[in-house]
C-alpha atoms as a PDB file:
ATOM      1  CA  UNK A   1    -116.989 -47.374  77.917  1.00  0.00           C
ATOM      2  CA  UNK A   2    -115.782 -49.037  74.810  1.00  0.00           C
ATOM      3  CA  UNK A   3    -112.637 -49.286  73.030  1.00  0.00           C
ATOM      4  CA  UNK A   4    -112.240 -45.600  71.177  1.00  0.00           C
ATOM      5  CA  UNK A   5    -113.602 -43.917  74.702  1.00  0.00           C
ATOM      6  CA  UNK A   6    -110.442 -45.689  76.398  1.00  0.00           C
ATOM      7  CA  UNK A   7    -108.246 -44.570  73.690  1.00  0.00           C
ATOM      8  CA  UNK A   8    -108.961 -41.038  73.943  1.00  0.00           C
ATOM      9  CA  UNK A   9    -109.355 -40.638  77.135  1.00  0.00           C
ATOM     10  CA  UNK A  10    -105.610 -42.306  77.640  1.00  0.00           C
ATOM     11  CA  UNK A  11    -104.620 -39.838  74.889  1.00  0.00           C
ATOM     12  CA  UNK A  12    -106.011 -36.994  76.839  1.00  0.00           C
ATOM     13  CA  UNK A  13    -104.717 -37.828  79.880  1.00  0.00           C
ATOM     14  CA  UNK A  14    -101.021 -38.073  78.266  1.00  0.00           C
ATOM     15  CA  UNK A  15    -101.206 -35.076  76.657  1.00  0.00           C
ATOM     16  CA  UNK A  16    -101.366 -32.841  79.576  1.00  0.00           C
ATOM     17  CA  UNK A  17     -98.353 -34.059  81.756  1.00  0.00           C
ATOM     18  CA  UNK A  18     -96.751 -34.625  78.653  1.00  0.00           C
ATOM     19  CA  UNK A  19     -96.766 -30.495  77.692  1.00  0.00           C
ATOM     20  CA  UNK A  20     -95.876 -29.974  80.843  1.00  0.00           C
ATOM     21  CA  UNK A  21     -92.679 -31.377  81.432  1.00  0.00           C
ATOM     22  CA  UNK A  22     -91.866 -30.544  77.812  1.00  0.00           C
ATOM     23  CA  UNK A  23     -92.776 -27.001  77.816  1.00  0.00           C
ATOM     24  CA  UNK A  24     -93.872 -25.487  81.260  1.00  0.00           C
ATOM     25  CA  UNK A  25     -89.899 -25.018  82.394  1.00  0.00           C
ATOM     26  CA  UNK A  26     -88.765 -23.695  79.311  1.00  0.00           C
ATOM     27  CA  UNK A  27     -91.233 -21.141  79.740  1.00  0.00           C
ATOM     28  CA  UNK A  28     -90.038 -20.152  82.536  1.00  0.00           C
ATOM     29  CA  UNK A  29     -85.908 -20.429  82.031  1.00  0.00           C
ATOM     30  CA  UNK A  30     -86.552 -18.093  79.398  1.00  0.00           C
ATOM     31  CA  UNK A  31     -88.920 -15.176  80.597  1.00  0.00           C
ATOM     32  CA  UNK A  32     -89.057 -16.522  84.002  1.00  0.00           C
ATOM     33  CA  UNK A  33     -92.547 -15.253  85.878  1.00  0.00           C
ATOM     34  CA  UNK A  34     -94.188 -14.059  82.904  1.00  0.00           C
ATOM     35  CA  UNK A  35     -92.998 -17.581  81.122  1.00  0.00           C
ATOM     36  CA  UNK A  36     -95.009 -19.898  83.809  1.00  0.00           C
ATOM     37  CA  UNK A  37     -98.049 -17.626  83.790  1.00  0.00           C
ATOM     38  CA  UNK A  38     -97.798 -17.858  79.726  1.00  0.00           C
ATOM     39  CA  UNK A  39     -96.754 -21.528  80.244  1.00  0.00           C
ATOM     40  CA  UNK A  40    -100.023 -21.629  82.444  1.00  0.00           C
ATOM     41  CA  UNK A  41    -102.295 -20.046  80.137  1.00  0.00           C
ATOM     42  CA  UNK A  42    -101.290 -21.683  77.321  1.00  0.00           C
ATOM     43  CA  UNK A  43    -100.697 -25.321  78.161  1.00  0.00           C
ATOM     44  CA  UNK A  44    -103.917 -25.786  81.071  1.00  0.00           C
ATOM     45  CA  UNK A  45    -106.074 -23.982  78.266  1.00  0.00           C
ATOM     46  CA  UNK A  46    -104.976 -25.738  75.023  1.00  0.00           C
ATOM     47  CA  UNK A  47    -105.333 -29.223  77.169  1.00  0.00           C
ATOM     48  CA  UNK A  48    -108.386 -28.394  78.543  1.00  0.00           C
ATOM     49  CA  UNK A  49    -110.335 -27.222  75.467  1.00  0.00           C
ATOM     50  CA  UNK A  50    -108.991 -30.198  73.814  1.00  0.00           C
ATOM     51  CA  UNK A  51    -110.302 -32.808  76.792  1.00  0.00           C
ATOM     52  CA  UNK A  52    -113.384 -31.376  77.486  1.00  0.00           C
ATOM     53  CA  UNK A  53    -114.421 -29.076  74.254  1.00  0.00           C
ATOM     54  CA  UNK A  54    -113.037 -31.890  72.041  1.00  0.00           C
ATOM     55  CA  UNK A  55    -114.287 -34.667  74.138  1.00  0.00           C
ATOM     56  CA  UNK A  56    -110.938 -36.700  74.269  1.00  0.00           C
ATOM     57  CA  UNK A  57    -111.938 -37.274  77.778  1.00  0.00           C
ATOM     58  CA  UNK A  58    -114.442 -39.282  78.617  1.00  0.00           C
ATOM     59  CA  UNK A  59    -116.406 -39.149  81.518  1.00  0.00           C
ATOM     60  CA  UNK A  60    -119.393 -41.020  82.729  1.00  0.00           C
ATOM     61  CA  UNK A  61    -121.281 -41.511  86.653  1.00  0.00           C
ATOM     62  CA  UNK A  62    -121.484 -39.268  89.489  1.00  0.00           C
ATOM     63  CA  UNK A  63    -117.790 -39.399  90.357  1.00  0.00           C
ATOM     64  CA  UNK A  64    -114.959 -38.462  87.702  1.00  0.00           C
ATOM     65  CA  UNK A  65    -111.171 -38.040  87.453  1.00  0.00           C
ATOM     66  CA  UNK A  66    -109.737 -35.181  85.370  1.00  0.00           C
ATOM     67  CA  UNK A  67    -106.737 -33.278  84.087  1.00  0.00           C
ATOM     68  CA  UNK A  68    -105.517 -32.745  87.655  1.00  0.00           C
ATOM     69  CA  UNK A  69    -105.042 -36.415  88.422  1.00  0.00           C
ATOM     70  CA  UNK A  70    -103.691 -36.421  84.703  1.00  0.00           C
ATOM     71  CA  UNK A  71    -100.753 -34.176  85.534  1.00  0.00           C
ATOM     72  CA  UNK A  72    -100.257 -35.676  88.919  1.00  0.00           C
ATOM     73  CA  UNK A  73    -100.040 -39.151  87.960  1.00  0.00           C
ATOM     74  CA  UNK A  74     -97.906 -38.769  84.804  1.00  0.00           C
ATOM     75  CA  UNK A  75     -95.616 -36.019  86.473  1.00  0.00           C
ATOM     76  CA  UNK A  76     -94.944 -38.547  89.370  1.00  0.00           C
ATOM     77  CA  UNK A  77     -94.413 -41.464  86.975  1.00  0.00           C
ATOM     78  CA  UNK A  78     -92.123 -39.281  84.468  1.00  0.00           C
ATOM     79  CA  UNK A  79     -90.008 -37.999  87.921  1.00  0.00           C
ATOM     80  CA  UNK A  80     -89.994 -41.434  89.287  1.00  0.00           C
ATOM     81  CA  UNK A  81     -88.417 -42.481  85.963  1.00  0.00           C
ATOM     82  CA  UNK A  82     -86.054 -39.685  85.550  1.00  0.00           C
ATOM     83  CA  UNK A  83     -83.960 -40.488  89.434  1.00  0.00           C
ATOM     84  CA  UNK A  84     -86.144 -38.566  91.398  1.00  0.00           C
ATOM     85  CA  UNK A  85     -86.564 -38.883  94.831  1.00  0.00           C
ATOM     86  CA  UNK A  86     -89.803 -40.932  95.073  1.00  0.00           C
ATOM     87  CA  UNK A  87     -90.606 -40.876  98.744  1.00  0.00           C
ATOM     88  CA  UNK A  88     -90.589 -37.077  98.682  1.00  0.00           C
ATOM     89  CA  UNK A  89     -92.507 -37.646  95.725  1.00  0.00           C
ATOM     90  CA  UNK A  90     -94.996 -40.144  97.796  1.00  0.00           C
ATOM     91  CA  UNK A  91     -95.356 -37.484 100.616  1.00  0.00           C
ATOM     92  CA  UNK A  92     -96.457 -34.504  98.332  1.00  0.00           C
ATOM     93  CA  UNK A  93     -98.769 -36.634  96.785  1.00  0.00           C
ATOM     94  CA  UNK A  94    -100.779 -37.521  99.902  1.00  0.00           C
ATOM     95  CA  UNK A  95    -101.199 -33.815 100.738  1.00  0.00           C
ATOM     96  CA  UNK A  96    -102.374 -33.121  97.765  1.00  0.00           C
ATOM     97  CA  UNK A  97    -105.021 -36.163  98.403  1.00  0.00           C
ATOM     98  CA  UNK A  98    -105.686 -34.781 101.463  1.00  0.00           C
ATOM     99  CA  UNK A  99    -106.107 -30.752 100.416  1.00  0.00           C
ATOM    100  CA  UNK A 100    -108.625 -32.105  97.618  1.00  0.00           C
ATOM    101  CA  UNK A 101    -110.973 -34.194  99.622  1.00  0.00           C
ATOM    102  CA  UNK A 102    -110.796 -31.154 102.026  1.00  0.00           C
ATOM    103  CA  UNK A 103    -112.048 -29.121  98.766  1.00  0.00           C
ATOM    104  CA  UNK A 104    -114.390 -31.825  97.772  1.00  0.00           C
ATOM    105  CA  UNK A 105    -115.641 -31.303 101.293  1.00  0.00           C
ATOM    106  CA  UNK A 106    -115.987 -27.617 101.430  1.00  0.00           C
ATOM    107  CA  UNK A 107    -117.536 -27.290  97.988  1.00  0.00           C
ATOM    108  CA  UNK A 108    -120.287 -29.987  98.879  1.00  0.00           C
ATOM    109  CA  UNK A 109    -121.486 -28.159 101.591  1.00  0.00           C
ATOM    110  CA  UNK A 110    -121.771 -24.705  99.636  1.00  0.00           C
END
């Protein structure tokens, strides 16, 4: 992977936690329900045609990370910075570790 490969996929990793903690909860203070399902559509589908039908993101091998560990990582780091509490934080994290090897599991064996 060389240098403009690293930059976009950084840049297409940041973009997708970024839009969400800018956007996702207006969405939803103003129109509530139909604000996070807009929020959804809008924000998961712009990202995602711009990492994968753009190619921001680049991914190479057998094994890859994508938007989810995007959102995941930079949502953690942006409500670690913000006061959060981290060790709650830390905790939700590890299930959701746990729930997607258990997907990773069940969708190897269909």
């Amino acid at each position: 992977m060389g240098l403009p490969q690293i930059i976009t996929t950084v840049s297409g990793g940041f973009i997708f936690p970024f839009l969400i903690r800018l956007v996702w909860g207006k969405y939803v203070d103003e129109t509530k329900i139909v604000g996070g399902l807009l929020a959804g559509g809008f924000i998961v589908g712009t990202t995602w045609c711009l990492n994968h039908g753009v190619g921001l993101i680049y991914q190479s091998g057998a094994a890859w990370v994508d938007m989810a560990f995007a959102a995941g990582a930079g949502l953690f780091v942006a409500s670690a910075m913000s006061g959060d509490n981290v060790g709650k934080g830390l905790v939700n994290a590890a299930f959701a570790i746990i729930g997607g090897a258990i997907g990773g599991i069940i969708l190897s064996m269909l």
